[in-house]
Every structure is written in structure tokens, then in C-alpha cells.
PDB file of N, CA and C in Angstrom:
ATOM      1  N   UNK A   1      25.280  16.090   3.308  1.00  0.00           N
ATOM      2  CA  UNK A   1      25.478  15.282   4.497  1.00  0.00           C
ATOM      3  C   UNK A   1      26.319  14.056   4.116  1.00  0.00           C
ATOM      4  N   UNK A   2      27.286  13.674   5.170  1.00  0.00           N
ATOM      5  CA  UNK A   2      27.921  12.586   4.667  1.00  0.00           C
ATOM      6  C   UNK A   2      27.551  11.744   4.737  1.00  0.00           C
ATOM      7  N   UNK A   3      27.766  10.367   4.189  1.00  0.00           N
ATOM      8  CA  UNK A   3      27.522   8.517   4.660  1.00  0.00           C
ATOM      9  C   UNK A   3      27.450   8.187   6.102  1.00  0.00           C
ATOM     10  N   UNK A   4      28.902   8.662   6.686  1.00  0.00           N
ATOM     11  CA  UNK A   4      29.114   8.721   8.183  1.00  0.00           C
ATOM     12  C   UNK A   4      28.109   9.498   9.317  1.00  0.00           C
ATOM     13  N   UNK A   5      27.855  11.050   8.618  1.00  0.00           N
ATOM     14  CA  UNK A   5      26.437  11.482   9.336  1.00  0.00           C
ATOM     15  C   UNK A   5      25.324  10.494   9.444  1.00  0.00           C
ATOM     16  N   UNK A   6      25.036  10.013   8.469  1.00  0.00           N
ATOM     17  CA  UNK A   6      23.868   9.727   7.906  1.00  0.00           C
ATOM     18  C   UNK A   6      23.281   8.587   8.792  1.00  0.00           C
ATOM     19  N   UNK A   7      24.315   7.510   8.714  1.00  0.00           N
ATOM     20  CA  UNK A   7      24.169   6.241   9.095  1.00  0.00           C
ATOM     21  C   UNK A   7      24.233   6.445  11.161  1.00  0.00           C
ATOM     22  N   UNK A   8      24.754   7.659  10.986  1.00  0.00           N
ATOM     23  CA  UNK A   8      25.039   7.774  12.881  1.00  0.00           C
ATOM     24  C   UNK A   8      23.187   8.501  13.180  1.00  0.00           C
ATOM     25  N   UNK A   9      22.667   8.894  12.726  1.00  0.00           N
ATOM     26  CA  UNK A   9      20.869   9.453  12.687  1.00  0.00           C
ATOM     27  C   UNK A   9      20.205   8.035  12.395  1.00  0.00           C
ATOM     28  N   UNK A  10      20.475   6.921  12.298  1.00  0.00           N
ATOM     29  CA  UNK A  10      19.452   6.036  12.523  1.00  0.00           C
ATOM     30  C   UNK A  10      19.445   5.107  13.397  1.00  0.00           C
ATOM     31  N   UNK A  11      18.066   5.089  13.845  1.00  0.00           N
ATOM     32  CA  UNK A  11      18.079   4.825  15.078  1.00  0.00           C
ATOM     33  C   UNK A  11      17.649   3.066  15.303  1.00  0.00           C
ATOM     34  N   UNK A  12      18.622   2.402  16.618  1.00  0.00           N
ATOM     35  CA  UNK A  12      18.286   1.360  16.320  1.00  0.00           C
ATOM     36  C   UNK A  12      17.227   0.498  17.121  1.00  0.00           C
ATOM     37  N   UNK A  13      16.305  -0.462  16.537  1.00  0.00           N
ATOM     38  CA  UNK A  13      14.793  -0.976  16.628  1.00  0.00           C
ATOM     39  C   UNK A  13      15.390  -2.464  17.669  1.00  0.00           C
ATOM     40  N   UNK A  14      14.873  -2.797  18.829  1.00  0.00           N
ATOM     41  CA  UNK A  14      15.518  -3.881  18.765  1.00  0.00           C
ATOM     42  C   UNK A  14      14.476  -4.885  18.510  1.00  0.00           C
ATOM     43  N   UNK A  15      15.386  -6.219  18.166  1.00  0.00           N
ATOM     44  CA  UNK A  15      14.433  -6.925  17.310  1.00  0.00           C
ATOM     45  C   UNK A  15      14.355  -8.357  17.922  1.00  0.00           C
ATOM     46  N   UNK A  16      13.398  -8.988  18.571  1.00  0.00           N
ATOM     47  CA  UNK A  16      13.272 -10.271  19.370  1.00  0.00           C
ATOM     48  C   UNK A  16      12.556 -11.382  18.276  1.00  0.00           C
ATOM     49  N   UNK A  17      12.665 -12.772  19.052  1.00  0.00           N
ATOM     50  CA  UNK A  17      11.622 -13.781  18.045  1.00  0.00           C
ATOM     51  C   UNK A  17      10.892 -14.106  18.738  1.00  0.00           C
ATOM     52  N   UNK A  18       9.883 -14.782  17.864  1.00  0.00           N
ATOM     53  CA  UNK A  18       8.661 -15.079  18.310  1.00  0.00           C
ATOM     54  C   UNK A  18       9.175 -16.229  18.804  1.00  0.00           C
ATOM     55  N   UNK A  19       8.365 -17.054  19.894  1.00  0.00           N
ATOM     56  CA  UNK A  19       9.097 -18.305  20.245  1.00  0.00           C
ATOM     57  C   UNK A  19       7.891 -19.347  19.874  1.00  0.00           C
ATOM     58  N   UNK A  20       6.844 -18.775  19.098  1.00  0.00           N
ATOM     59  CA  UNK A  20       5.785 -19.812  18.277  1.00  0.00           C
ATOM     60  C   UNK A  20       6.382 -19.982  17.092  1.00  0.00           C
ATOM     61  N   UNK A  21       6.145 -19.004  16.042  1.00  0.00           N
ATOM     62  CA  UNK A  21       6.542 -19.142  14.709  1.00  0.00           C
ATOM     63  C   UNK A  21       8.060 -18.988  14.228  1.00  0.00           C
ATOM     64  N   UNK A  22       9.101 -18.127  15.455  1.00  0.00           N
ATOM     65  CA  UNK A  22      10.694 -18.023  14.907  1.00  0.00           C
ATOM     66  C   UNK A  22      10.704 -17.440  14.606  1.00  0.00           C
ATOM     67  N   UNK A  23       9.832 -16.098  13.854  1.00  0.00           N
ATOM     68  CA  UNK A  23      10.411 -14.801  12.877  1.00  0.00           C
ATOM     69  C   UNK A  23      10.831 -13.617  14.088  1.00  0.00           C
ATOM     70  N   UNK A  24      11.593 -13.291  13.374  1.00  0.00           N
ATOM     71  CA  UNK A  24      12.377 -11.899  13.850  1.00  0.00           C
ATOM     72  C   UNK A  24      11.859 -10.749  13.617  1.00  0.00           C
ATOM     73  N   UNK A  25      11.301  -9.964  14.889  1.00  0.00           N
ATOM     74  CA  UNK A  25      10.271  -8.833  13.831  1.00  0.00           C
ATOM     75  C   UNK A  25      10.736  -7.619  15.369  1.00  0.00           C
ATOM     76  N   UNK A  26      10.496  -6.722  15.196  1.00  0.00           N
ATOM     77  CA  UNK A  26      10.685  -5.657  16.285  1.00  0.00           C
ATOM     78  C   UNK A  26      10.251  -5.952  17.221  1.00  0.00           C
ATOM     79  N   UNK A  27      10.830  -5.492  18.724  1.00  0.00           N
ATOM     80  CA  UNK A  27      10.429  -5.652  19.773  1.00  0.00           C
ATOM     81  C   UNK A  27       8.517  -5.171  19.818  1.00  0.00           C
ATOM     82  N   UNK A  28       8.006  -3.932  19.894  1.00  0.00           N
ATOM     83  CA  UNK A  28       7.139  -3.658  19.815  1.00  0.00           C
ATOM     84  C   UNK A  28       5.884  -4.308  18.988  1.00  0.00           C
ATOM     85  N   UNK A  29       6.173  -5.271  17.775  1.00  0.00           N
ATOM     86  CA  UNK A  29       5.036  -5.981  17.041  1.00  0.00           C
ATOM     87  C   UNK A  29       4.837  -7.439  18.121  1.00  0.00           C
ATOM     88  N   UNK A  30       5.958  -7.541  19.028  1.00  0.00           N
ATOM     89  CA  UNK A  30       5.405  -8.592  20.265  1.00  0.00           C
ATOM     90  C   UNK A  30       5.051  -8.219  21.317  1.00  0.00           C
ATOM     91  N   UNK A  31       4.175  -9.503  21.418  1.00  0.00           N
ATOM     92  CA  UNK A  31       3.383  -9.446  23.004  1.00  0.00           C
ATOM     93  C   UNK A  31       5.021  -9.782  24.238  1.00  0.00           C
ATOM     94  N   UNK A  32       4.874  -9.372  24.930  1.00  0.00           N
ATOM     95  CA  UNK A  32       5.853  -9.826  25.963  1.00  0.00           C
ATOM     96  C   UNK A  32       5.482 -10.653  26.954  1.00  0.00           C
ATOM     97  N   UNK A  33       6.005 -11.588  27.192  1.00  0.00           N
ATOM     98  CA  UNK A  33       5.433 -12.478  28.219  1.00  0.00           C
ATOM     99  C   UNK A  33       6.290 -13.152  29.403  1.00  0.00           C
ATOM    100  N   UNK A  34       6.142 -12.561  30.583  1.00  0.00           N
ATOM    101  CA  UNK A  34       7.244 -12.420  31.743  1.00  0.00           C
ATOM    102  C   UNK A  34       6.698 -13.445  32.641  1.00  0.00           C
ATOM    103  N   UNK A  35       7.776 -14.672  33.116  1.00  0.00           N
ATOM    104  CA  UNK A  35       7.513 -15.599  34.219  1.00  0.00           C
ATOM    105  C   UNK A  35       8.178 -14.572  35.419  1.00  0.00           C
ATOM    106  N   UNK A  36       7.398 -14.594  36.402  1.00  0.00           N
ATOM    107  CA  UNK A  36       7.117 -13.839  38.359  1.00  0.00           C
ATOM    108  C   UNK A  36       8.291 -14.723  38.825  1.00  0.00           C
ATOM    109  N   UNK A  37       8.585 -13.981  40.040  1.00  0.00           N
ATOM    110  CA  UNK A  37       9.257 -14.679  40.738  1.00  0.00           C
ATOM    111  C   UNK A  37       8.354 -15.748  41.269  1.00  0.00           C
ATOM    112  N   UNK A  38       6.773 -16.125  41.830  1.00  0.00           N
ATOM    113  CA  UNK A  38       6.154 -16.585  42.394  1.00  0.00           C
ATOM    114  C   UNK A  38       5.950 -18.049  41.086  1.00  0.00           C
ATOM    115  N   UNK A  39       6.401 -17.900  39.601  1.00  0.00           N
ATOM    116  CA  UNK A  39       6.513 -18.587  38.984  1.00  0.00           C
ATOM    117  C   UNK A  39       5.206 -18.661  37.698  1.00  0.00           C
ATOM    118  N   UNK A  40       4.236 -17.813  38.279  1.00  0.00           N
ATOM    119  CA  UNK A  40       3.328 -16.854  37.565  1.00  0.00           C
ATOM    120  C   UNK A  40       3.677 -16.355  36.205  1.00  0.00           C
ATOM    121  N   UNK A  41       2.960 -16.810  34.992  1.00  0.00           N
ATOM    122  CA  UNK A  41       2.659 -15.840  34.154  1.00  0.00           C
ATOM    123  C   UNK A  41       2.557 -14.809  33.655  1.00  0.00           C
ATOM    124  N   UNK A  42       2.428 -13.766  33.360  1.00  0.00           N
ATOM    125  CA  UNK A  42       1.741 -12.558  33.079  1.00  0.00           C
ATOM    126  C   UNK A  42       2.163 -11.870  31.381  1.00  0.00           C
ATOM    127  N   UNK A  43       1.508 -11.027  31.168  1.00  0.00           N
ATOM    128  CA  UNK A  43       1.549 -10.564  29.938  1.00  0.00           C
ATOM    129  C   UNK A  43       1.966  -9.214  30.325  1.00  0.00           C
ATOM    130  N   UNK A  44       3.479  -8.837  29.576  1.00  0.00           N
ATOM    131  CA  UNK A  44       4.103  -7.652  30.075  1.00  0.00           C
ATOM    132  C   UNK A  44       3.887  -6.438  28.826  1.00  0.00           C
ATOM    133  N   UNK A  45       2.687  -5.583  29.446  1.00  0.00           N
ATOM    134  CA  UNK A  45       2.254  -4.620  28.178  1.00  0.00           C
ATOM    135  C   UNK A  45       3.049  -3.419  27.735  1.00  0.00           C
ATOM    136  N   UNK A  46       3.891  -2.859  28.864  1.00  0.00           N
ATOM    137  CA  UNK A  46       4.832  -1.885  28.792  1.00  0.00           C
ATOM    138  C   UNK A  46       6.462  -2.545  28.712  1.00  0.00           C
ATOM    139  N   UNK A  47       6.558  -3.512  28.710  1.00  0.00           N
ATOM    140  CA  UNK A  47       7.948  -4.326  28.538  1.00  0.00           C
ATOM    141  C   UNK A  47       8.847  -4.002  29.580  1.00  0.00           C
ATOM    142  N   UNK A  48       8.420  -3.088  30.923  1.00  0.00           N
ATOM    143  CA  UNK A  48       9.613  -3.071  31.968  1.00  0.00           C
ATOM    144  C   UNK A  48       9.203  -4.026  33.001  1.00  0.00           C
ATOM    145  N   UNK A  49       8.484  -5.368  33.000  1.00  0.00           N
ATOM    146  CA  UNK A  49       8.546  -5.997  34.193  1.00  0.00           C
ATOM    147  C   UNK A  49       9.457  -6.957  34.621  1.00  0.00           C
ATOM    148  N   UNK A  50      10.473  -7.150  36.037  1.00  0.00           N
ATOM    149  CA  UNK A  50      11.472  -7.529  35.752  1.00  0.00           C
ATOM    150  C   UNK A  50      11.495  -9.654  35.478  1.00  0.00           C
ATOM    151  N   UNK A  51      12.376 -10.217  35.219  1.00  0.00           N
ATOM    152  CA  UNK A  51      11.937 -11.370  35.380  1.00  0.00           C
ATOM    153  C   UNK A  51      11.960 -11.792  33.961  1.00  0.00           C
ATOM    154  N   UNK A  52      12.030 -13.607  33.605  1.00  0.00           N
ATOM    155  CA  UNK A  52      12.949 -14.221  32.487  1.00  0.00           C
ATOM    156  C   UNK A  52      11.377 -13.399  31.515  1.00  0.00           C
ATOM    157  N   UNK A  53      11.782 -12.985  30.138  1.00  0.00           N
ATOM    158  CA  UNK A  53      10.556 -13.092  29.388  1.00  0.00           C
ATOM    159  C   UNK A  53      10.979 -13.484  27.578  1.00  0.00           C
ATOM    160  N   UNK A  54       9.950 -13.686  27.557  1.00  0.00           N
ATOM    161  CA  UNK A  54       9.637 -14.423  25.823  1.00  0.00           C
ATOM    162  C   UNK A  54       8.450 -14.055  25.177  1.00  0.00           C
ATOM    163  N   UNK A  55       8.761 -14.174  23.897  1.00  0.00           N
ATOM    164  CA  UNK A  55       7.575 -12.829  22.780  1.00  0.00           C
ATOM    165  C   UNK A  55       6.703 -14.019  22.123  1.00  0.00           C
ATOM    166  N   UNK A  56       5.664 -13.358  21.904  1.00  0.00           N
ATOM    167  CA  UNK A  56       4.933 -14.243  20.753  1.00  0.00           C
ATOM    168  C   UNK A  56       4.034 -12.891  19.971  1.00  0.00           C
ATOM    169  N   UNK A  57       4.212 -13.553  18.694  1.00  0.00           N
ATOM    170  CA  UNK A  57       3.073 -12.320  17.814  1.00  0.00           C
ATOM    171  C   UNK A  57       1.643 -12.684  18.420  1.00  0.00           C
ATOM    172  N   UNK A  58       0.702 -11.338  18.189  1.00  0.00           N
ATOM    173  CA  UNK A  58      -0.358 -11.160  18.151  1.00  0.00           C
ATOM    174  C   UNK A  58      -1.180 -11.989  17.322  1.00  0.00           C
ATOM    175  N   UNK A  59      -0.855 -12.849  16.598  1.00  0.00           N
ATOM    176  CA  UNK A  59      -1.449 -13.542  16.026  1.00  0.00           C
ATOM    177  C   UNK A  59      -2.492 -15.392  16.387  1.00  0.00           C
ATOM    178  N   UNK A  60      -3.188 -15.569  16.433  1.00  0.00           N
ATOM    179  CA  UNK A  60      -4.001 -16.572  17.014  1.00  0.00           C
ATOM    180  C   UNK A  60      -3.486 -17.491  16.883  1.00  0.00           C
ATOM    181  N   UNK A  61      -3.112 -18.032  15.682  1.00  0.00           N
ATOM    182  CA  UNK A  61      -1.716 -19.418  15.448  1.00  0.00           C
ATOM    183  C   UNK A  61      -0.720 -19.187  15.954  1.00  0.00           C
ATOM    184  N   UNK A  62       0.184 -18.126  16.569  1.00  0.00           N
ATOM    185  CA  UNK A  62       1.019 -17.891  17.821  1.00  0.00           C
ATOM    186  C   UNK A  62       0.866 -18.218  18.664  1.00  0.00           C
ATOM    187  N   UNK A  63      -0.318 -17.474  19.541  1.00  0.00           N
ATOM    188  CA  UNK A  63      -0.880 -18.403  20.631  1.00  0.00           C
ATOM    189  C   UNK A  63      -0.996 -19.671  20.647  1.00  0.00           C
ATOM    190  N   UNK A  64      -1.716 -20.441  19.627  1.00  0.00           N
ATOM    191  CA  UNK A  64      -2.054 -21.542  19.949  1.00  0.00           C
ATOM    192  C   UNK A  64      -1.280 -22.285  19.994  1.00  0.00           C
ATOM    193  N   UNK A  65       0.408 -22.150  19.291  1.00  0.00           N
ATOM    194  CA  UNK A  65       1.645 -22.853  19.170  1.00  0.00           C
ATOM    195  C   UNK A  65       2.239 -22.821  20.560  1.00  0.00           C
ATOM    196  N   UNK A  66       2.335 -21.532  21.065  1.00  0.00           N
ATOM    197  CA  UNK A  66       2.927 -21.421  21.844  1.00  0.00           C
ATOM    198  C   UNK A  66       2.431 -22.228  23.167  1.00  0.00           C
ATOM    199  N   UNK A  67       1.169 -22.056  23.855  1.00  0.00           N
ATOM    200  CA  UNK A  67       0.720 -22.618  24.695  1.00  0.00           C
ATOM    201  C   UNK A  67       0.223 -23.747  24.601  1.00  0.00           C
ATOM    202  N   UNK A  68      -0.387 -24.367  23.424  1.00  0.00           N
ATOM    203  CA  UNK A  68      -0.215 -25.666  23.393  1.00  0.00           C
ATOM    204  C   UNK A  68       0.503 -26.508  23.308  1.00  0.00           C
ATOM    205  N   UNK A  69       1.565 -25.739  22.476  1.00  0.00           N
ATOM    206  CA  UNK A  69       2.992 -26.943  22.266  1.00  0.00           C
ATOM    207  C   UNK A  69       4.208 -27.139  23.394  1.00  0.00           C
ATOM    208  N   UNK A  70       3.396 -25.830  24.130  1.00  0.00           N
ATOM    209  CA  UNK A  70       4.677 -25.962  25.082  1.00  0.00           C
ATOM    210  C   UNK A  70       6.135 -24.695  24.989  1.00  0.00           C
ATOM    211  N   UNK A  71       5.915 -24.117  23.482  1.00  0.00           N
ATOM    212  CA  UNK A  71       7.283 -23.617  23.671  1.00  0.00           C
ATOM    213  C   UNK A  71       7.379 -22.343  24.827  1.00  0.00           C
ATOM    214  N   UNK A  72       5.955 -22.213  25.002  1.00  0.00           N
ATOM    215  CA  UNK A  72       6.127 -20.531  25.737  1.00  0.00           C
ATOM    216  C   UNK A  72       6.957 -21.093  26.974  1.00  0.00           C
ATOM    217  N   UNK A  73       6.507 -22.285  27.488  1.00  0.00           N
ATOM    218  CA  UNK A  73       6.464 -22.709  28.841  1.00  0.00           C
ATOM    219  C   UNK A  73       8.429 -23.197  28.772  1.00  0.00           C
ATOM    220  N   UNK A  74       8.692 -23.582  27.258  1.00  0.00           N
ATOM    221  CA  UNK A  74      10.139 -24.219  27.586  1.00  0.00           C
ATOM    222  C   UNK A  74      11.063 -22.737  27.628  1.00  0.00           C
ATOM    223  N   UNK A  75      10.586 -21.614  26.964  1.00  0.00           N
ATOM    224  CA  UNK A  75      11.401 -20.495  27.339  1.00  0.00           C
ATOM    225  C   UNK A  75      11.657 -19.733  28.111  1.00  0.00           C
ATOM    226  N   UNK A  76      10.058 -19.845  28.889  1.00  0.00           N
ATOM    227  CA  UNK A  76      10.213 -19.377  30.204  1.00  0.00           C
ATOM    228  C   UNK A  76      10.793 -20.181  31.397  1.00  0.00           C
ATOM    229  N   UNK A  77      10.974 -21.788  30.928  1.00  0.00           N
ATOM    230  CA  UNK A  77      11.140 -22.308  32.138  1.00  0.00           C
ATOM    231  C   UNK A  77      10.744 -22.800  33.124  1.00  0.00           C
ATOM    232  N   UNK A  78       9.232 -23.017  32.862  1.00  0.00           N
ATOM    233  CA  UNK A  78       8.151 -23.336  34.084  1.00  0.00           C
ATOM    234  C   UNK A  78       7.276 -23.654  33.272  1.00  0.00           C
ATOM    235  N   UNK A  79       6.273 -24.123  34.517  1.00  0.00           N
ATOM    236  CA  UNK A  79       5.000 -24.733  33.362  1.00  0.00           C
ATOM    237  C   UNK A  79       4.023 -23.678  34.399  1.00  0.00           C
ATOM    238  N   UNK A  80       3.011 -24.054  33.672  1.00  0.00           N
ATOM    239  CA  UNK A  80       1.510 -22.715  33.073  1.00  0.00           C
ATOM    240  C   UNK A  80       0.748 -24.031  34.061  1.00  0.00           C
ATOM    241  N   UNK A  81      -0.215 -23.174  35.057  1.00  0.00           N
ATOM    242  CA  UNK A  81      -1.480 -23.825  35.456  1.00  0.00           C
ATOM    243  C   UNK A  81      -2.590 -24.104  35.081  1.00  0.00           C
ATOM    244  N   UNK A  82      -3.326 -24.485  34.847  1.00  0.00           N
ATOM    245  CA  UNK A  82      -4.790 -24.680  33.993  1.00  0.00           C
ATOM    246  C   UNK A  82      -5.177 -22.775  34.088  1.00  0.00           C
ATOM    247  N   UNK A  83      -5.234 -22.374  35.732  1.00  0.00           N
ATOM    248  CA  UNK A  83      -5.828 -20.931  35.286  1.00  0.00           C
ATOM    249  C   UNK A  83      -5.212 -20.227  34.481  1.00  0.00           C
ATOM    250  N   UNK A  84      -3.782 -19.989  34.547  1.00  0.00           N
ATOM    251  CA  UNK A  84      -2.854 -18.966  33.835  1.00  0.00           C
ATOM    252  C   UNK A  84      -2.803 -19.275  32.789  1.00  0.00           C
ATOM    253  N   UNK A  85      -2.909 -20.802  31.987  1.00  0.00           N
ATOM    254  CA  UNK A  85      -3.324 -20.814  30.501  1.00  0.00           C
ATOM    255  C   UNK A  85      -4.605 -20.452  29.935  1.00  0.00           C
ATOM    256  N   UNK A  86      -5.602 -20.143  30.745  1.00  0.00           N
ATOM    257  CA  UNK A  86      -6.857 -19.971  30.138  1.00  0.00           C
ATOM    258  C   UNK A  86      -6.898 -18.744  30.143  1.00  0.00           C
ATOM    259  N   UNK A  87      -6.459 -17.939  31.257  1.00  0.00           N
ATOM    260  CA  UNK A  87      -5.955 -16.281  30.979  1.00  0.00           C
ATOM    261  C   UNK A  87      -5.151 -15.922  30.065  1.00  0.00           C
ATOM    262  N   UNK A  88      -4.379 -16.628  29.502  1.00  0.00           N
ATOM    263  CA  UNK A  88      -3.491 -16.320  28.425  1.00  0.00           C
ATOM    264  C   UNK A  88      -4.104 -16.343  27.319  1.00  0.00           C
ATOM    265  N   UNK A  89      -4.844 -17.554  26.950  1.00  0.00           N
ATOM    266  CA  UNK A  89      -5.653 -17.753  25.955  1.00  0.00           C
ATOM    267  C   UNK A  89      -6.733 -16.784  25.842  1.00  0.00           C
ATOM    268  N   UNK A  90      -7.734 -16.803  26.537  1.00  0.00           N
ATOM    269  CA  UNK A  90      -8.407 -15.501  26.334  1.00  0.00           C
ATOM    270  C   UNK A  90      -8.046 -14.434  26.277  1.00  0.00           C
ATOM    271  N   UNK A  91      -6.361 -14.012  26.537  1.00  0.00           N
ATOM    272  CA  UNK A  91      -5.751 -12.691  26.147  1.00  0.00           C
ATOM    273  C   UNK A  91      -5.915 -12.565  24.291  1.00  0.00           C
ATOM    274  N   UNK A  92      -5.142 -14.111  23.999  1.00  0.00           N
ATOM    275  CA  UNK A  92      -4.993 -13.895  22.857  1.00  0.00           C
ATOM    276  C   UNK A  92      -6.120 -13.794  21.952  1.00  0.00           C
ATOM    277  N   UNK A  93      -7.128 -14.373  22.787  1.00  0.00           N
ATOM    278  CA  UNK A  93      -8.548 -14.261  21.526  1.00  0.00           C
ATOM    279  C   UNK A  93      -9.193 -12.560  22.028  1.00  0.00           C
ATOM    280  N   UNK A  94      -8.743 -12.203  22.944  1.00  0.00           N
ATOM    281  CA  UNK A  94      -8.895 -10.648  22.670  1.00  0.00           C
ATOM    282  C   UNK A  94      -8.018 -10.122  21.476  1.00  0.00           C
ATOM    283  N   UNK A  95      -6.975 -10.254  21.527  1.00  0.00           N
ATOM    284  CA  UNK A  95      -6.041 -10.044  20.437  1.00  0.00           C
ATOM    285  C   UNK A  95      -6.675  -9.923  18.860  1.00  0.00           C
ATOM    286  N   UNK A  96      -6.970 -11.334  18.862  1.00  0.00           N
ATOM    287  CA  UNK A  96      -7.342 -11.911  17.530  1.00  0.00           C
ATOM    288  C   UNK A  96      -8.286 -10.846  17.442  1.00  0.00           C
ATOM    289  N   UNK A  97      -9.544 -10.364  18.222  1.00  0.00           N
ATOM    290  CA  UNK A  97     -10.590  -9.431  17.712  1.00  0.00           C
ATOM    291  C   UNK A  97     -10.007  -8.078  17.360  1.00  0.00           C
ATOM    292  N   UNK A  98      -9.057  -7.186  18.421  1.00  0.00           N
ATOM    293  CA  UNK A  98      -8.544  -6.497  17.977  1.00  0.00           C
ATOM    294  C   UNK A  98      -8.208  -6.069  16.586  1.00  0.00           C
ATOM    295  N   UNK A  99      -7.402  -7.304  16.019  1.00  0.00           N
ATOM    296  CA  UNK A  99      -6.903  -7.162  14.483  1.00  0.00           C
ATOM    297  C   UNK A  99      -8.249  -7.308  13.888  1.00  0.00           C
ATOM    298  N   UNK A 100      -9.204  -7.997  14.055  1.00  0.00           N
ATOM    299  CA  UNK A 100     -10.098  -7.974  13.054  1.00  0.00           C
ATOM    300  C   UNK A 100     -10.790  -7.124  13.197  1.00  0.00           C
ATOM    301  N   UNK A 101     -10.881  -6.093  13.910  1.00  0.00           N
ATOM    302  CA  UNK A 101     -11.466  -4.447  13.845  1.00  0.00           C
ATOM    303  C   UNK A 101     -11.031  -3.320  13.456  1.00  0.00           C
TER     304      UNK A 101
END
């Protein structure tokens, strides 16, 4: 097989950042997180919902960067209500158990 075959059979991963920590890691190792037209929150689990969105890892110091510091809210563009941050947050401490099982 040639170089030219070879390199045309791999397939490409796309790769987003986290907007807590900055690393570059595959679309799929992030959570997706889509601002509504209504200006709403939500956590996009299949990645087709339409509307601005931004990633954060699964990780608990992700979360907590992200929604406390603000960056989720400066990428999306809007700010988070007391409810929609506490839904978020308890997403992520579902998360956190996940990995530790």
C-alpha cells in the first residue's frame, strides 16, 4: 500500500477546547454546551442542537472553572440564572460520579 493510500484511510477526529482548562482534546471527550434561542442553557448530549455552543471536560475542576469564573457564560455570550447554574452544576457532579465508577 502506498503513503498516499494510506494517509487518504484516516479518518479525521474533530478536535474542540475546553473553555475551562484550554486543552484540545476530541470533540466526543467534551460535554457540549448550547445557549437557546430563549437564551437558556442546556447540555447538548448528541451534539446536533442548533445554537452558539462551547465544550468543557467532564471533569469537576472544569465545571467549577467554567461556571464560576464565568468563562462558560463569556463563550456563550449570556449569563446563566441562579436555576440553570445549579442544573449545570449538578450535571457535573453527576459526571464526577460517573468517572469514579
Amino acid at each position: 500500500m502506498t503513503i498516499v493510500k494510506m494517509m487518504s484511510t484516516i479518518k479525521h477526529v474533530p478536535q474542540r477546547t475546553c473553555v475551562a482548562c484550554r486543552q484540545v482534546k476530541d470533540k466526543r471527550q467534551l460535554v457540549r454546551l448550547v445557549r437557546l434561542a430563549d437564551g437558556g442553557i442546556e447540555v447538548d448530549s448528541d451534539g446536533g442542537k442548533a445554537g452558539r455552543g462551547a465544550y468543557l471536560c467532564p471533569l469537576p475542576q472544569c465545571w467549577q472553572t467554567g461556571l464560576v469564573a464565568g468563562r462558560l457564560e463569556h463563550a456563550l455570550r449570556t449569563s446563566l440564572t441562579r436555576e440553570n447554574r445549579e442544573r449545570l452544576i449538578e450535571f457535573g457532579k453527576k459526571l464526577d460520579r460517573e468517572l469514579v465508577s
